[in-house]
Protein backbone atom coordinates (compact mmCIF):
# COMPACT_ATOMS: atom_id res chain seq x y z
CA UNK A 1 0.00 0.00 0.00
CA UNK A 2 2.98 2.77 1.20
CA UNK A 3 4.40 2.58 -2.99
CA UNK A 4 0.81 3.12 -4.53
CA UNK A 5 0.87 7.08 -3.33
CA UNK A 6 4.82 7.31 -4.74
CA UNK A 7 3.62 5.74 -8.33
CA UNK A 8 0.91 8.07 -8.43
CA UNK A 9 2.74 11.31 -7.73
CA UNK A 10 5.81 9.52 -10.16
CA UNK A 11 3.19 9.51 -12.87
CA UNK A 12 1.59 12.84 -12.07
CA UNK A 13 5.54 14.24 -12.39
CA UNK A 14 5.78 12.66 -15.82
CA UNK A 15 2.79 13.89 -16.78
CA UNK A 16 3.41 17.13 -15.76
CA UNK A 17 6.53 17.48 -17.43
CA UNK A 18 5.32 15.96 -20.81
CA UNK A 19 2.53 18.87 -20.67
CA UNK A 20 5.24 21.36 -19.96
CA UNK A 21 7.06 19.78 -22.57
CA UNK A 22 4.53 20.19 -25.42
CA UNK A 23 3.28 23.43 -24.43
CA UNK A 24 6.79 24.17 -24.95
CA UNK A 25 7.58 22.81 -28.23
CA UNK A 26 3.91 24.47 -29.06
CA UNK A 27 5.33 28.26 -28.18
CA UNK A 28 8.27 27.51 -30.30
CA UNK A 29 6.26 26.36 -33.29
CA UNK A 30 4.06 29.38 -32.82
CA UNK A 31 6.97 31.80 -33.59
CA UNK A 32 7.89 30.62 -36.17
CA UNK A 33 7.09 31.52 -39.69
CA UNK A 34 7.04 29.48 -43.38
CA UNK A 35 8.45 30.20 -46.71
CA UNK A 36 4.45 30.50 -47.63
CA UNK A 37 4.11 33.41 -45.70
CA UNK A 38 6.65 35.39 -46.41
CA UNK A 39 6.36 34.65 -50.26
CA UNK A 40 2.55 35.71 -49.86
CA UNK A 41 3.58 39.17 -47.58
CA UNK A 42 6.38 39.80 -49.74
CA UNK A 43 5.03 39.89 -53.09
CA UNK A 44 3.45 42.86 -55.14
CA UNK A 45 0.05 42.53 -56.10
CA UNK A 46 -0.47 42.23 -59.57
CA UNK A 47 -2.63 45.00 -60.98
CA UNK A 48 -5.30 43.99 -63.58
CA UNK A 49 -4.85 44.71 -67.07
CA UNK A 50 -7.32 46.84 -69.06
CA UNK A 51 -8.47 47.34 -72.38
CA UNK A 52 -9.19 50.45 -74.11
CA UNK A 53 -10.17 51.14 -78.28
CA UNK A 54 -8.60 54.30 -77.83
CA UNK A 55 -4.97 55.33 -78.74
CA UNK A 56 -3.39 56.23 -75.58
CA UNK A 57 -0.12 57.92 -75.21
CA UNK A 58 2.82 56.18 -73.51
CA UNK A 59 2.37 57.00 -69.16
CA UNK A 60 5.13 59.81 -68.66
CA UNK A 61 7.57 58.52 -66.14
CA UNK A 62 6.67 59.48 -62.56
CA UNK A 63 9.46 61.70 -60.77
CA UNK A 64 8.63 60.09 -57.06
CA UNK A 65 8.99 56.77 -58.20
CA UNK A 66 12.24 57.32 -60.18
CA UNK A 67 13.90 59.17 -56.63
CA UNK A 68 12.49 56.59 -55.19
CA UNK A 69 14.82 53.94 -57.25
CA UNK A 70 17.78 56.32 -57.65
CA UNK A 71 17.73 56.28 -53.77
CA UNK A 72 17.67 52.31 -53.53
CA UNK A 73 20.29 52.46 -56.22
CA UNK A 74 22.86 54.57 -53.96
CA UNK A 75 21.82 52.63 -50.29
CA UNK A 76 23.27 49.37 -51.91
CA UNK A 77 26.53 48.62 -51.09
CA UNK A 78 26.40 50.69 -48.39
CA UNK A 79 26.87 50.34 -44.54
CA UNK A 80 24.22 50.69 -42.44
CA UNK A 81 25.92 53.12 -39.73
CA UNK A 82 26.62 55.12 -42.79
CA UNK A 83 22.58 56.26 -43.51
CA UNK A 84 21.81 59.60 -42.43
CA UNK A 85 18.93 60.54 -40.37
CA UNK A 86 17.01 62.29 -43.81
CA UNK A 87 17.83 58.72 -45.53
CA UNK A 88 16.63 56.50 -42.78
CA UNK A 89 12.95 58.43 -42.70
CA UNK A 90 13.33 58.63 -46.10
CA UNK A 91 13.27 54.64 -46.52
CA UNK A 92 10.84 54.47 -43.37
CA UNK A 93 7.97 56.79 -46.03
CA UNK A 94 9.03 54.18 -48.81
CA UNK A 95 8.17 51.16 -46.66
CA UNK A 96 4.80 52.27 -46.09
CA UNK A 97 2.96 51.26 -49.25
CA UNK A 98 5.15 48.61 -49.79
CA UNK A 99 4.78 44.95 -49.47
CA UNK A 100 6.35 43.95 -45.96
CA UNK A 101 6.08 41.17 -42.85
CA UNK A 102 7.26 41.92 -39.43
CA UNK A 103 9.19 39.24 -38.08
CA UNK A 104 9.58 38.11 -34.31
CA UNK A 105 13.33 37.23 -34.55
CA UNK A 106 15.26 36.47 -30.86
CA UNK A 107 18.68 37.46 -30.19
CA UNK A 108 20.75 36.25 -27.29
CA UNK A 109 20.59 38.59 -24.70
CA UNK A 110 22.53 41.90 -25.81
CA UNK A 111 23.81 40.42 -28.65
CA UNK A 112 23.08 40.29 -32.32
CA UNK A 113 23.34 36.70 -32.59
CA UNK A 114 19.79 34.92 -34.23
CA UNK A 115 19.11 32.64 -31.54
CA UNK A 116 18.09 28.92 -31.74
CA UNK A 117 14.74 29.20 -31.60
CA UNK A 118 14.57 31.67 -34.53
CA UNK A 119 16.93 30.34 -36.91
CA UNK A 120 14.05 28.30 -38.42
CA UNK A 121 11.97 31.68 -39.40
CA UNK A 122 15.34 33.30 -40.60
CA UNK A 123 15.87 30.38 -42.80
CA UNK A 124 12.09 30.34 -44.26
CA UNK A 125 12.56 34.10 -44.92
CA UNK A 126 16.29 33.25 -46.95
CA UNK A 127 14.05 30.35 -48.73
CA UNK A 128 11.23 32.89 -49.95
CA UNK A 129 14.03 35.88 -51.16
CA UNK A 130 15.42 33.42 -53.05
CA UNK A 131 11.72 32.55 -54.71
CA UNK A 132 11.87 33.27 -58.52
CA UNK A 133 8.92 34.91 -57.27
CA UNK A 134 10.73 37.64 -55.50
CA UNK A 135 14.78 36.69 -56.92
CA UNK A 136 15.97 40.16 -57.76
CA UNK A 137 14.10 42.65 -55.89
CA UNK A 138 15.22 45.22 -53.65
CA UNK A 139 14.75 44.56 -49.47
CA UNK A 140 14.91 46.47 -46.61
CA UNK A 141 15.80 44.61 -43.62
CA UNK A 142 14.63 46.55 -40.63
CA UNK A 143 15.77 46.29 -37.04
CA UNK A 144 13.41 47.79 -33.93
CA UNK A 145 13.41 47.36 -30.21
CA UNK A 146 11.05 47.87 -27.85
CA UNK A 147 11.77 51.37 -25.74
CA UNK A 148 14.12 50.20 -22.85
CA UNK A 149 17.25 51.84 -22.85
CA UNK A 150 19.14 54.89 -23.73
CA UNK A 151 18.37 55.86 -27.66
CA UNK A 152 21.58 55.54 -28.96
CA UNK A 153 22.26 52.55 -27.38
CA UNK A 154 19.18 50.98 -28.68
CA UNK A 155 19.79 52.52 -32.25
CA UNK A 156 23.35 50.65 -32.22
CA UNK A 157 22.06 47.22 -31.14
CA UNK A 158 18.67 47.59 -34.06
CA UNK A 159 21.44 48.29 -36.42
CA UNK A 160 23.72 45.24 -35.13
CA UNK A 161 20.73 43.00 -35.72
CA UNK A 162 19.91 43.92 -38.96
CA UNK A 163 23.11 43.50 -40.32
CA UNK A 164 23.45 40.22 -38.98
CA UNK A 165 19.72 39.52 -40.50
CA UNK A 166 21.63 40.20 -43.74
CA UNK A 167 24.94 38.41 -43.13
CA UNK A 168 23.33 34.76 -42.39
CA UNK A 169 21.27 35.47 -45.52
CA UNK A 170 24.01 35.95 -47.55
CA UNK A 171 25.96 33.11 -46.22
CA UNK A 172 23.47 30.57 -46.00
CA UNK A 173 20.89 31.34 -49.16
CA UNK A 174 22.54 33.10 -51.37
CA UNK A 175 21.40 36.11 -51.47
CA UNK A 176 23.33 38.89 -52.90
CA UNK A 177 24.59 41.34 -50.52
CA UNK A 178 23.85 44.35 -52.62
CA UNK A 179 19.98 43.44 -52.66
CA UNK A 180 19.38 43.88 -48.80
CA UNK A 181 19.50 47.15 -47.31
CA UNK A 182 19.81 47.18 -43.78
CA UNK A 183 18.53 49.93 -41.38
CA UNK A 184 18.73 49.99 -37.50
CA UNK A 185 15.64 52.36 -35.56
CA UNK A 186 16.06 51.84 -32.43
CA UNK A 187 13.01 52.80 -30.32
CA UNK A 188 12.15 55.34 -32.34
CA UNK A 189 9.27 53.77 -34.35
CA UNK A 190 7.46 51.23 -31.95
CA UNK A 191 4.65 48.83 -33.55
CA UNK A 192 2.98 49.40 -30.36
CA UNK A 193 3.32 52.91 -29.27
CA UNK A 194 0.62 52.39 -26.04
CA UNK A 195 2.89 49.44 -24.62
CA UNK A 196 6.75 50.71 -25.17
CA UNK A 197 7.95 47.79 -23.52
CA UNK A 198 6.04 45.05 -25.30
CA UNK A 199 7.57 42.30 -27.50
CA UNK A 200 5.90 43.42 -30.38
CA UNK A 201 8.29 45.68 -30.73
CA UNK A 202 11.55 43.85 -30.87
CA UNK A 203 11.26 43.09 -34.15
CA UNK A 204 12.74 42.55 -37.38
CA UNK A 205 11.17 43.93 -40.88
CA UNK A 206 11.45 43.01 -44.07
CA UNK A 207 10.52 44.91 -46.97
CA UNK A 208 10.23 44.37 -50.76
CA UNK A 209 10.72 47.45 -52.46
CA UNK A 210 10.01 45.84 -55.88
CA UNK A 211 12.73 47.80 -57.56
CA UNK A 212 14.35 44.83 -59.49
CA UNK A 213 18.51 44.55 -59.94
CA UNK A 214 19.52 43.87 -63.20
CA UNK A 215 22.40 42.04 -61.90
CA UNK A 216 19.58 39.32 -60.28
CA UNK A 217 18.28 38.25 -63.22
């Protein structure tokens, strides 16, 4: 009779930590995001073609989108520390109407190293850049955190995360460097301005500009 009560709470302990241990593995799964989804965030919608028995002239070219491209043009190549403040809001008013996920990307703590349990969402998103479906586009890869800490300090480590957003693209799918633009902003453009601290703003953004590289295709 005395080992009956000892099996049951040995059980019960096993139980509990299989529950803990799925609820677990559940959270993880949760994070993460597919190749589908970005592919489906990321690309432009197409616009419908029309018909008309009328002559019309050719559309004259549109000045905001062509400073829009030169722009891309001269932020490839370049480092990210190097963007001025006018360039940074300048690609923040570009991202606006254009097709873009946020992504909930961990870091080790003060660091700018992708941790474990994110690698699998940073992979999906290498997996859809390299789609045929979006192969040779421009992307922004934007960095945020949530408002603790000092500005600048928070500015460095968004930037820090970006680039390394970038670098474990390049290395692991193949992406060229040129076509990912990297931009740190700090806490100075929360998702969720009523809750500064909140997760939702530690994130990572990535943005298809649709200006294609000839060099991509």
């Amino acid at each position: 009779m005395s080992r009956h009560p000892a099996k049951i709470v040995f059980v019960a302990a096993v139980s509990l930590l299989a529950i803990g241990a799925a609820l677990s593995l559940g959270a993880a799964n949760a994070e993460d995001v597919t190749e589908d989804q970005v592919l489906k965030a990321l690309t432009p919608q197409k616009k419908p073609l029309t018909r008309s028995l009328s002559m019309v002239p050719p559309a004259q070219s549109d000045p905001a989108s062509e400073a829009e491209g030169k722009l891309m043009q001269s932020l490839r190549n370049r480092s990210t520390r190097s963007l001025s403040m006018e360039e940074r809001e300048q690609i923040a008013a570009i991202v606006k109407s254009k097709p873009n996920i946020d992504l909930e990307i961990n870091f080790d703590y003060n660091s700018d190293r992708i941790s474990a349990r994110s690698l699998r969402s940073v992979q999906a998103l290498g997996r859809a850049l390299a789609n045929p479906e979006l192969k040779g586009s421009i992307f922004i890869v934007a960095g945020h955190t949530d408002a603790a800490g000092g500005e600048e300090y928070n500015l460095n480590l968004s930037e820090r995360r970006a680039d390394s957003i970038k670098h474990y693209l390049v290395e692991t799918s193949g992406i060229p460097a040129a076509d990912l633009i990297t931009v740190g902003y700090g806490k100075t453009k929360l998702k969720d301005p009523a809750h500064p601290l909140s997760e939702v703003n530690r994130r990572v953004q990535v943005v298809n500009t649709e200006n294609k590289t000839t060099a991509s295709k």
